[in-house]
C-alpha atoms as a PDB file:
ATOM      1  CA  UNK A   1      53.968  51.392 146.426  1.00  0.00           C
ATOM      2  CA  UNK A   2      55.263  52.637 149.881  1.00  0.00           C
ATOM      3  CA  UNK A   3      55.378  48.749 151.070  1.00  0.00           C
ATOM      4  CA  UNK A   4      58.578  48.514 148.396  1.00  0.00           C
ATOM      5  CA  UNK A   5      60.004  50.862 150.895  1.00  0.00           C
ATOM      6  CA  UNK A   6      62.068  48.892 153.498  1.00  0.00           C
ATOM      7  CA  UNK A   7      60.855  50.732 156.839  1.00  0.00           C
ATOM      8  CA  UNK A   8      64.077  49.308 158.677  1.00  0.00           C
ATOM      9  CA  UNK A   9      66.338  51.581 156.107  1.00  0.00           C
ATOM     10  CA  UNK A  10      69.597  50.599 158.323  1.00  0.00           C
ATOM     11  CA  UNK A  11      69.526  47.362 156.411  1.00  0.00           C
ATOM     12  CA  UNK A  12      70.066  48.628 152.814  1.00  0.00           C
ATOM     13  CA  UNK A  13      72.257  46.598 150.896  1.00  0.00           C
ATOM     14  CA  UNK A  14      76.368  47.350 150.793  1.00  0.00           C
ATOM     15  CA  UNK A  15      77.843  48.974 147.260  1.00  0.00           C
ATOM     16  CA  UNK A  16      80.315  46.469 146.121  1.00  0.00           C
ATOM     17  CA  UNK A  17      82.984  45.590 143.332  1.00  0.00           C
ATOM     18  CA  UNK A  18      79.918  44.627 141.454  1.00  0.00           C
ATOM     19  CA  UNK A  19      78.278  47.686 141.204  1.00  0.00           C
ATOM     20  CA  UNK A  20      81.528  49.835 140.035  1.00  0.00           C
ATOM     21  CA  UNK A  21      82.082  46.916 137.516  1.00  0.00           C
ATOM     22  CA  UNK A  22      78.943  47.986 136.117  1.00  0.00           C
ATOM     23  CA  UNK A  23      78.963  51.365 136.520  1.00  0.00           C
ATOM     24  CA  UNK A  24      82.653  51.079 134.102  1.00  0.00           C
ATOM     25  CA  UNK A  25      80.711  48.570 131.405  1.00  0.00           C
ATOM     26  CA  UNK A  26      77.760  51.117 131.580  1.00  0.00           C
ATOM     27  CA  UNK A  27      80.244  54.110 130.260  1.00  0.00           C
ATOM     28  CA  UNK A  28      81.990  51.628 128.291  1.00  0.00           C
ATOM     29  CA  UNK A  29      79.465  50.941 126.385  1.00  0.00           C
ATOM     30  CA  UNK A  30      78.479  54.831 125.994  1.00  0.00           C
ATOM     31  CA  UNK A  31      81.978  55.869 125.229  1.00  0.00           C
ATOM     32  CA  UNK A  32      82.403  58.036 128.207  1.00  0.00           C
ATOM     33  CA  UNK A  33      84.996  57.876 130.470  1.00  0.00           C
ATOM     34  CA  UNK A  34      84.253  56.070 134.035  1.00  0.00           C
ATOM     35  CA  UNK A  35      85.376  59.461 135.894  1.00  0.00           C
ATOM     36  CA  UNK A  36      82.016  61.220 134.268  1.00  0.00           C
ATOM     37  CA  UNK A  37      80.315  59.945 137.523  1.00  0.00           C
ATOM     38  CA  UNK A  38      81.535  60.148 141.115  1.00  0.00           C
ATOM     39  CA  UNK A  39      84.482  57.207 142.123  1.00  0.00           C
ATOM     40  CA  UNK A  40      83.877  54.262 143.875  1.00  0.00           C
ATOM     41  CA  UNK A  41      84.170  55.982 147.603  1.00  0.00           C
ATOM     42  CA  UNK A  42      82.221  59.014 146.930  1.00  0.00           C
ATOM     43  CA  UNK A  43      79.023  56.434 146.296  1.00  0.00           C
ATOM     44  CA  UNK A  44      79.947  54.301 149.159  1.00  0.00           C
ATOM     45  CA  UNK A  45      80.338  57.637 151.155  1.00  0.00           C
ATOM     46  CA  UNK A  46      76.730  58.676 149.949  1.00  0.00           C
ATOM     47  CA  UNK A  47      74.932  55.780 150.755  1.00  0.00           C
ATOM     48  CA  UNK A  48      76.648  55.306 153.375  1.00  0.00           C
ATOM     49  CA  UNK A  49      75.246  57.813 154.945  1.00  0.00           C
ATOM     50  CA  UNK A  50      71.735  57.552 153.471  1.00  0.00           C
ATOM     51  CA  UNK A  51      69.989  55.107 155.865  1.00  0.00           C
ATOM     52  CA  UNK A  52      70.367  58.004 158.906  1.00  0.00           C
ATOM     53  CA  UNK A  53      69.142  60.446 156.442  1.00  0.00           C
ATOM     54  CA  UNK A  54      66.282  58.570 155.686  1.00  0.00           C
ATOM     55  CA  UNK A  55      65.707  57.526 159.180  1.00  0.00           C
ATOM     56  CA  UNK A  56      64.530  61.314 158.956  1.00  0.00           C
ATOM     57  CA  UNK A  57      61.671  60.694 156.613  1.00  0.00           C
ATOM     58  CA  UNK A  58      58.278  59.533 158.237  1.00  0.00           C
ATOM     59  CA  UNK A  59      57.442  56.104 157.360  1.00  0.00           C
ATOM     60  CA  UNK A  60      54.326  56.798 155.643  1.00  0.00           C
ATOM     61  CA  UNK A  61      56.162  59.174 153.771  1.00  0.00           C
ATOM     62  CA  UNK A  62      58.679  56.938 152.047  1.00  0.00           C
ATOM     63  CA  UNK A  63      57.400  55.970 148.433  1.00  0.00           C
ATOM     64  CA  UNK A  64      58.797  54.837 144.966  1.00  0.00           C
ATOM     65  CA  UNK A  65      60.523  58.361 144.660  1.00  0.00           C
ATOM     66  CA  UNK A  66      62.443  57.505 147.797  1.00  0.00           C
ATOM     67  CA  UNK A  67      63.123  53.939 145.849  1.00  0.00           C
ATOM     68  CA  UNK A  68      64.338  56.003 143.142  1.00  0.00           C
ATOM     69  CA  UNK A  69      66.145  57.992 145.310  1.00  0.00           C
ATOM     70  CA  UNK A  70      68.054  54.811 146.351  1.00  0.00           C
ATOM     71  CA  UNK A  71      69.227  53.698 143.033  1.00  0.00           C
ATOM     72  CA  UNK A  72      70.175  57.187 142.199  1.00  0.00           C
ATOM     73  CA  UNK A  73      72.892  57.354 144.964  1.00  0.00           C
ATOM     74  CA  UNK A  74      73.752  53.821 144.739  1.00  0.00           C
ATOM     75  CA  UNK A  75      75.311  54.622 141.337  1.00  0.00           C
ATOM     76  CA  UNK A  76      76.291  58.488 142.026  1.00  0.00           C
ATOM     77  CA  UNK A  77      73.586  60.394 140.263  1.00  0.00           C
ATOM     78  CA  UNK A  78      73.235  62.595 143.143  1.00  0.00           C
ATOM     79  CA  UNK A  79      71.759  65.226 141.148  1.00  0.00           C
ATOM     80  CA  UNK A  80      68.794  62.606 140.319  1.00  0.00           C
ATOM     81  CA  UNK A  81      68.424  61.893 143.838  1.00  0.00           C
ATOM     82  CA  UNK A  82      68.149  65.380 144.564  1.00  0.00           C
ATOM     83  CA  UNK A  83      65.648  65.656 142.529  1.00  0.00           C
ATOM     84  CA  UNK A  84      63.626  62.679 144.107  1.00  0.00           C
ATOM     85  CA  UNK A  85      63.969  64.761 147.309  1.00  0.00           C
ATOM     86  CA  UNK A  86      62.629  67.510 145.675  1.00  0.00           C
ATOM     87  CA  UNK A  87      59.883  66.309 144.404  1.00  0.00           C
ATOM     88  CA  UNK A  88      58.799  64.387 147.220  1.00  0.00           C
ATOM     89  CA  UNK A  89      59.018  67.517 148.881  1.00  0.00           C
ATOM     90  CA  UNK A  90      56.803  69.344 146.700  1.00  0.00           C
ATOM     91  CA  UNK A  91      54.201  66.552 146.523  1.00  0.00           C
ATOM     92  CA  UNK A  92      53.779  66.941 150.373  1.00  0.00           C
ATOM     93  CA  UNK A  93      53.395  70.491 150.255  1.00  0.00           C
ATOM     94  CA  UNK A  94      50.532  70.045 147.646  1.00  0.00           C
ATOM     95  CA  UNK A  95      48.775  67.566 149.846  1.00  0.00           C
ATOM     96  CA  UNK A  96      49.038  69.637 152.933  1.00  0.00           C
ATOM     97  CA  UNK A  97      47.716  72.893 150.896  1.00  0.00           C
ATOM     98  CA  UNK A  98      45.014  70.443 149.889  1.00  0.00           C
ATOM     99  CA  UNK A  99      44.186  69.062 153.018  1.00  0.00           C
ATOM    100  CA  UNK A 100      44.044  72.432 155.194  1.00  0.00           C
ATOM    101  CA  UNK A 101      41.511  73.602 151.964  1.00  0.00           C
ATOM    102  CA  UNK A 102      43.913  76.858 151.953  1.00  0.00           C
ATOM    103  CA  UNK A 103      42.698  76.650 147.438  1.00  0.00           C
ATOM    104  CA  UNK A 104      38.980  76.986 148.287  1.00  0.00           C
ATOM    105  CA  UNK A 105      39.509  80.251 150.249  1.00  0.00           C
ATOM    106  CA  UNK A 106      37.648  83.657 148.800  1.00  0.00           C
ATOM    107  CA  UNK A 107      40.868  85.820 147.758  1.00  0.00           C
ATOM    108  CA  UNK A 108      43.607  82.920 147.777  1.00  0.00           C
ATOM    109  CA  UNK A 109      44.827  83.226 144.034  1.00  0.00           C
ATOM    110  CA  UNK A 110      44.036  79.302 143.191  1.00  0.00           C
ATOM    111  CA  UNK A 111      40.831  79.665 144.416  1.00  0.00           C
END
């Protein structure tokens, strides 16, 4: 899945008109008002910003959470993105406590 990831991230697509057009039929639809998620220039402001930040993330390293990630600040659920962060954070600790065998070690409480 990590091939979905563009590996040149400085060439993520702009947020437009189009996407806050359907960000306001989205709540529309839900009866909720538009200003339940961030305005138009705190996105742009986000993801703006996002390519650098993920510039910071090792290639091999950027999966579908970091796709999710993506979509999550492209329509201001920064709390979801968080989230993606998080995860993708704790996934790599797993895989480093599995890969240095720290579990199989007499007295280590998972072991």
């Amino acid at each position: 899945m990590s091939e979905l990831v563009p590996q040149d991230v400085d060439k993520l697509p702009e947020i437009t008109d189009g996407t806050n057009d359907l960000l306001v039929q989205v709540t529309d639809a839900l009866g909720v008002p538009r200003n339940s998620l961030p305005d138009k220039s705190q996105i742009e402001y986000a993801w703006n910003n996002l390519p650098r930040l993920l510039s910071m993330i090792p290639p091999e390293l950027r999966d579908e959470r970091m796709i999710r990630l993506c979509v999550s600040v492209s329509v201001g659920l920064f709390d979801s993105a968080i989230n993606y962060a998080w995860n993708s954070t704790i996934v790599e600790l797993r895989q480093k406590v599995v890969r240095f065998g720290l579990l199989n070690r007499p007295g280590f409480a998972g072991g």
